[in-house]
Protein backbone atom coordinates (compact mmCIF):
# COMPACT_ATOMS: atom_id res chain seq x y z
CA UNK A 1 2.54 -9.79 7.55
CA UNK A 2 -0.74 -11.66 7.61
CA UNK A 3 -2.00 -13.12 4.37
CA UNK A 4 -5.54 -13.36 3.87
CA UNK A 5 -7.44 -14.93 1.34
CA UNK A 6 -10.17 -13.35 -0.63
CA UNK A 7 -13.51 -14.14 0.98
CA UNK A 8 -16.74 -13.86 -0.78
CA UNK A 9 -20.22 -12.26 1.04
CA UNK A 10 -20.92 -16.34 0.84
CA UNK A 11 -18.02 -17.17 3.27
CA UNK A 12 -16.67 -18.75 0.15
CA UNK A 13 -12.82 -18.43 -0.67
CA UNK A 14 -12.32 -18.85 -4.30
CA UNK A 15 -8.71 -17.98 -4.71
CA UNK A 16 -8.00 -20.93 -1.63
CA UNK A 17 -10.49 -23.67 -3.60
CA UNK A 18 -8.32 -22.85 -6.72
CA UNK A 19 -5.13 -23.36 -5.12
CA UNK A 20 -6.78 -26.54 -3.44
CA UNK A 21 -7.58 -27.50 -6.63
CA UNK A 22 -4.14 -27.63 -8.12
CA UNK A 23 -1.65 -30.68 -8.76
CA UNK A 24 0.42 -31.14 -5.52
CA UNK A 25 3.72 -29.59 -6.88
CA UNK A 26 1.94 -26.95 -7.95
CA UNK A 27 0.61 -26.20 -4.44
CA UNK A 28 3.84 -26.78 -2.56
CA UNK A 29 5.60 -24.39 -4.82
CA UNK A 30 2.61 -21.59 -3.96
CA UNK A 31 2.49 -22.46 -0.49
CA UNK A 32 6.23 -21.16 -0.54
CA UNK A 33 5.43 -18.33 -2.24
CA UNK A 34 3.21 -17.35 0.43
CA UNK A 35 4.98 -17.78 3.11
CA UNK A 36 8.01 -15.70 1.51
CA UNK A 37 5.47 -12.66 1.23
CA UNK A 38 4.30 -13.33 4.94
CA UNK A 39 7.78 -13.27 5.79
CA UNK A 40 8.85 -10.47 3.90
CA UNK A 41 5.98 -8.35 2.88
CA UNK A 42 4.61 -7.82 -1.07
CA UNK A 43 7.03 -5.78 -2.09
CA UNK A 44 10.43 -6.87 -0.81
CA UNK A 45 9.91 -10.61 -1.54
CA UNK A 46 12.55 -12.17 -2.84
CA UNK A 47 10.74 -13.84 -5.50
CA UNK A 48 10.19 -13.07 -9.63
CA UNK A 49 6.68 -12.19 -10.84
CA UNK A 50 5.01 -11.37 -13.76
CA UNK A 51 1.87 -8.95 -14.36
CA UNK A 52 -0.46 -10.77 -15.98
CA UNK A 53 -2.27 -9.14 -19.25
CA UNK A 54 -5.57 -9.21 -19.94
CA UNK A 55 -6.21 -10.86 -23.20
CA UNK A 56 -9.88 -10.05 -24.01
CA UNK A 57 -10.56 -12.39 -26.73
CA UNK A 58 -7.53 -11.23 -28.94
């Protein structure tokens, strides 16, 4: 599977700059992340996740 970051009309890549942006740990543990979904696809990944919940202010 080929992962592909977000691109904006710009050419920009937001979700890339954010990971870019990140403390080096932080980035090593999402760069392995990533490659487990390349390897395996999204949904047989052998990795936990959360959904994240919209807060809205509360």
């Amino acid at each position: 599977m080929n992962v592909c970051y977000y691109r904006t009309s710009s050419g920009r890549e937001p979700v890339r700059e954010y990971i870019e942006g990140l403390p080096v740990e932080d980035r090593v543990s999402i760069a392995g992340d990533i490659r487990l979904i390349a390897q395996f696809g999204i949904f047989d990944v052998p990795i936990i996740t959360r959904k994240l919940q919209e807060n809205y202010g509360r």
